[in-house]
C-alpha atoms as a PDB file:
ATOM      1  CA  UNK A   1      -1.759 -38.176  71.067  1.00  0.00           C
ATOM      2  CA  UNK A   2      -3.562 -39.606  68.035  1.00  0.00           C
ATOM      3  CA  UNK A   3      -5.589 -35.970  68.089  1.00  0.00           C
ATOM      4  CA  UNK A   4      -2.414 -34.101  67.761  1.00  0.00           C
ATOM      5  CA  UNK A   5      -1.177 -36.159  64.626  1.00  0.00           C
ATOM      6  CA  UNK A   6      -5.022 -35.664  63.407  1.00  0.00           C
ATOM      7  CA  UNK A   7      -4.506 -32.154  63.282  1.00  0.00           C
ATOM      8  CA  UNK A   8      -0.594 -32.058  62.407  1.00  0.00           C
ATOM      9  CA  UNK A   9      -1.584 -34.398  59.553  1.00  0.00           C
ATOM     10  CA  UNK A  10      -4.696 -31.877  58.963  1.00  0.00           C
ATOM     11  CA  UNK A  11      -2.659 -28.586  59.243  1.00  0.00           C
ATOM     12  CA  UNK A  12       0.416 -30.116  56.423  1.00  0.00           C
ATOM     13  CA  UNK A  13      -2.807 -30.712  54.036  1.00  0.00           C
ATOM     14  CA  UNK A  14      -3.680 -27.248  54.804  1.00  0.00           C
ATOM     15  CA  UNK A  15      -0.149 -26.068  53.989  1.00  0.00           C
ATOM     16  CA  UNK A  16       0.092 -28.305  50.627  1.00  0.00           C
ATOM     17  CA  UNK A  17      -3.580 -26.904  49.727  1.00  0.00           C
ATOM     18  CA  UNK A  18      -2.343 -23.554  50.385  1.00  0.00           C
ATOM     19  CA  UNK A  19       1.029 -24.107  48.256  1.00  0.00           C
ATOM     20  CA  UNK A  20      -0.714 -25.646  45.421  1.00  0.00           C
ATOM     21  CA  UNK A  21      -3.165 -22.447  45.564  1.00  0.00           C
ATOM     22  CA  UNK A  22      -0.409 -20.323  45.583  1.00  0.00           C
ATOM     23  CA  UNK A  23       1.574 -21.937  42.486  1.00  0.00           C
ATOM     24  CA  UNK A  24      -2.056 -22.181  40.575  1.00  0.00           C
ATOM     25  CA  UNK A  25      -2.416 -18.561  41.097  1.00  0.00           C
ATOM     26  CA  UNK A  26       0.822 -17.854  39.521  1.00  0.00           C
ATOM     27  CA  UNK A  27      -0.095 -20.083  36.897  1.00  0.00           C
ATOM     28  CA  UNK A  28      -3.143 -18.205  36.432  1.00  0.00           C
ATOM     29  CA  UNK A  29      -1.608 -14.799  36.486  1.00  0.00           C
ATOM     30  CA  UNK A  30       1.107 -16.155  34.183  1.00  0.00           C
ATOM     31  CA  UNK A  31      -1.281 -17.191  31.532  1.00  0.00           C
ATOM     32  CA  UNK A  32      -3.393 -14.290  32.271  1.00  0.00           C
ATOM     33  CA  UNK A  33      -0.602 -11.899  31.479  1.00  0.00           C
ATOM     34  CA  UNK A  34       0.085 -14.173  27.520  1.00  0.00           C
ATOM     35  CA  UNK A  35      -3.570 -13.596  27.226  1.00  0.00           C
ATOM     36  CA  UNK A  36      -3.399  -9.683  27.381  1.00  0.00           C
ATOM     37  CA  UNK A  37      -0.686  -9.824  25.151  1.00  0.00           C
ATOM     38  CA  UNK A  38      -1.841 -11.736  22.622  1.00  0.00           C
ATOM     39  CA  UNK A  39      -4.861  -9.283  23.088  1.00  0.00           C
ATOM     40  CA  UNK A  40      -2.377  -6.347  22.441  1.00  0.00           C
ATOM     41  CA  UNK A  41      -0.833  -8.229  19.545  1.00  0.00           C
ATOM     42  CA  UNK A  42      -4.187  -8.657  18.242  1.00  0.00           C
ATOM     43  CA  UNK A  43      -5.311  -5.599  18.169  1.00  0.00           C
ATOM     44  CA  UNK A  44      -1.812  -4.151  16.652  1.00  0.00           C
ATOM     45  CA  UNK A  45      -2.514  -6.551  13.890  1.00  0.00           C
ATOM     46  CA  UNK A  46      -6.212  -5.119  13.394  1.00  0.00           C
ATOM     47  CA  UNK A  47      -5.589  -1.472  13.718  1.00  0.00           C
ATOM     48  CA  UNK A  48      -2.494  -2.075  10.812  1.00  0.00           C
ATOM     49  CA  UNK A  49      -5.173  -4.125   9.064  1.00  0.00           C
ATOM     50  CA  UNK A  50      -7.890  -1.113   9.391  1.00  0.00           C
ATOM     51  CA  UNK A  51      -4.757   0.961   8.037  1.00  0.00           C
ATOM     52  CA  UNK A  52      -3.995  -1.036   4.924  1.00  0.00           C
ATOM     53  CA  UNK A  53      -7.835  -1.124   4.097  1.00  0.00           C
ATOM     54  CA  UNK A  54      -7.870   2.577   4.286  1.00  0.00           C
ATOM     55  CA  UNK A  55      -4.349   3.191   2.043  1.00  0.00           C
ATOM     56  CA  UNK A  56      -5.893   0.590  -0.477  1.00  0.00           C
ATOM     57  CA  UNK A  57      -8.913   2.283  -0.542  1.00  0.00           C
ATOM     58  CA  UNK A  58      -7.134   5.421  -0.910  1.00  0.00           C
ATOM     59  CA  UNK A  59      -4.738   4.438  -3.578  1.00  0.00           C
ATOM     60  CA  UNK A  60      -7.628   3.065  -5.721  1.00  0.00           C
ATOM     61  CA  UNK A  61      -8.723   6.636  -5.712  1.00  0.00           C
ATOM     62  CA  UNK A  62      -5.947   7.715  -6.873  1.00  0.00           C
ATOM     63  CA  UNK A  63      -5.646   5.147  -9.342  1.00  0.00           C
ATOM     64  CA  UNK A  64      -9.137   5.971 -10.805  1.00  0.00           C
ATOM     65  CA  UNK A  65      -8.210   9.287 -10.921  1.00  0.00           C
ATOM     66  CA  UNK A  66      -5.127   8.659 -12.799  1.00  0.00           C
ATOM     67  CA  UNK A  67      -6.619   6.627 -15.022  1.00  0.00           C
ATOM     68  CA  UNK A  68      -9.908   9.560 -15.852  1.00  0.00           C
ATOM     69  CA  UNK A  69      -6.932  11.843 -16.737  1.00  0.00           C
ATOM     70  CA  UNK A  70      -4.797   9.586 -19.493  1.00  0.00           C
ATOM     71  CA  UNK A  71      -7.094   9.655 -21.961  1.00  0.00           C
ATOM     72  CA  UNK A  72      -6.768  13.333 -21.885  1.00  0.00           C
ATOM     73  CA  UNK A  73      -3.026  13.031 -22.145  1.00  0.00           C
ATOM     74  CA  UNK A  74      -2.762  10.803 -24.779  1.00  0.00           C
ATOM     75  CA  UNK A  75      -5.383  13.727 -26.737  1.00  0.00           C
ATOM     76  CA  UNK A  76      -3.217  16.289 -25.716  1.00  0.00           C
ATOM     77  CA  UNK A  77      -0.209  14.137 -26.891  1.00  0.00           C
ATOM     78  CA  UNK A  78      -2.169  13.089 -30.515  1.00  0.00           C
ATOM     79  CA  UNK A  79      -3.012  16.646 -30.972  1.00  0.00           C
ATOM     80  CA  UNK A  80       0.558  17.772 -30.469  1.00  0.00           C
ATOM     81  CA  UNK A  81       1.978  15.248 -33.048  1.00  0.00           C
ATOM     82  CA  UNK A  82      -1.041  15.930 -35.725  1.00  0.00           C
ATOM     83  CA  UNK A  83       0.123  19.582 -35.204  1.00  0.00           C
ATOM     84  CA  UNK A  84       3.536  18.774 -35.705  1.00  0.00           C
ATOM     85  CA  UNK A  85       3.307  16.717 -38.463  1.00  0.00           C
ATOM     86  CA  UNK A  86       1.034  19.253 -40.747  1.00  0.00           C
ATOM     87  CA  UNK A  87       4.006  21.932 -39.729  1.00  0.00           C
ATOM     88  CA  UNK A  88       6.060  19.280 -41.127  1.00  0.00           C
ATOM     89  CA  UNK A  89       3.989  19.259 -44.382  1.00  0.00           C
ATOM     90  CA  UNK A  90       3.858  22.510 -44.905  1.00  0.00           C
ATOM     91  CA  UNK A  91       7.353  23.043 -44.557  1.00  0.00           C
ATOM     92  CA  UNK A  92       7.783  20.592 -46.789  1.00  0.00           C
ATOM     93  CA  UNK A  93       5.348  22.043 -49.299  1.00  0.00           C
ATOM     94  CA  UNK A  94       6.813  25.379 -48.728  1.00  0.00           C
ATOM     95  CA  UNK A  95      10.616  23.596 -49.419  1.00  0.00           C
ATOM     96  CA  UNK A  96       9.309  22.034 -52.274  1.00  0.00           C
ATOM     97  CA  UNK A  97       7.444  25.389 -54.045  1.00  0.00           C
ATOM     98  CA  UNK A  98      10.575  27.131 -53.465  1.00  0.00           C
ATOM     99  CA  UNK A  99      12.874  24.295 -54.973  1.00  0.00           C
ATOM    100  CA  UNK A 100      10.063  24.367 -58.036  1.00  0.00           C
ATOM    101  CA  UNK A 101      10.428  27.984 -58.658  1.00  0.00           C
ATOM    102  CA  UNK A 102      14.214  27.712 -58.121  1.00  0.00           C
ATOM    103  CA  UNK A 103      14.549  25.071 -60.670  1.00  0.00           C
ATOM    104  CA  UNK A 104      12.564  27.373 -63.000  1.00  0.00           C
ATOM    105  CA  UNK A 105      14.298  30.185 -62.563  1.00  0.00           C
ATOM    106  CA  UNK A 106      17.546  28.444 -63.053  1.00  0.00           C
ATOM    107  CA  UNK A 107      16.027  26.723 -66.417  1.00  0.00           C
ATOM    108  CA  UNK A 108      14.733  29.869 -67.811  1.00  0.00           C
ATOM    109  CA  UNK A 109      18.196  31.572 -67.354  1.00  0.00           C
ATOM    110  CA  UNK A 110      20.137  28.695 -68.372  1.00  0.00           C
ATOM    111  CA  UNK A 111      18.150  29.211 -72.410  1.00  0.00           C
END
């Protein structure tokens, strides 16, 4: 009789080996599957990463860019007022000639 509780006694160990095998394999699978996401989280954050990198590089180009071309602009934009101001002058030397001769004119036929 002592045999039989031997290998009762043997075959519950069995069962509460097999049990905790079970519940560790869960476990593992369980932790396994935070692991992959975390991997997949991980690698979203890279490849956006990656993608910033590239539109920072690429607006930096465009900034240089930008920044080649406004000293043109603010030529263009000096030449435009130094044109408009000697159109101002001579229309104001033209005004004043004419206000000269008109004065003149009006002296000489006021005598």
């Amino acid at each position: 009789m002592s045999r039989n509780w031997q290998n009762m006694d043997l075959g519950i160990k069995l069962f509460e080996c097999q049990t905790a095998m079970e519940e560790d394999a869960a476990k593992w699978r369980q932790l396994n599957s935070q692991l992959n996401d975390l991997v997949l989280a991980s690698n979203e954050k890279q490849s956006k990463i990656a993608e910033n990198i590239h539109e920072t590089k690429e607006n930096k180009k465009k900034m240089v860019a930008l920044l080649t071309l406004i000293p043109g602009k603010i030529m263009q934009q000096l030449d435009y007022i130094q044109y408009k101001n000697e159109m101002c002058e001579k229309s104001m030397t033209t005004m004043a000639a004419y206000l000269v001769r008109k004065y003149v004119l009006e002296l000489g036929s006021n005598k």
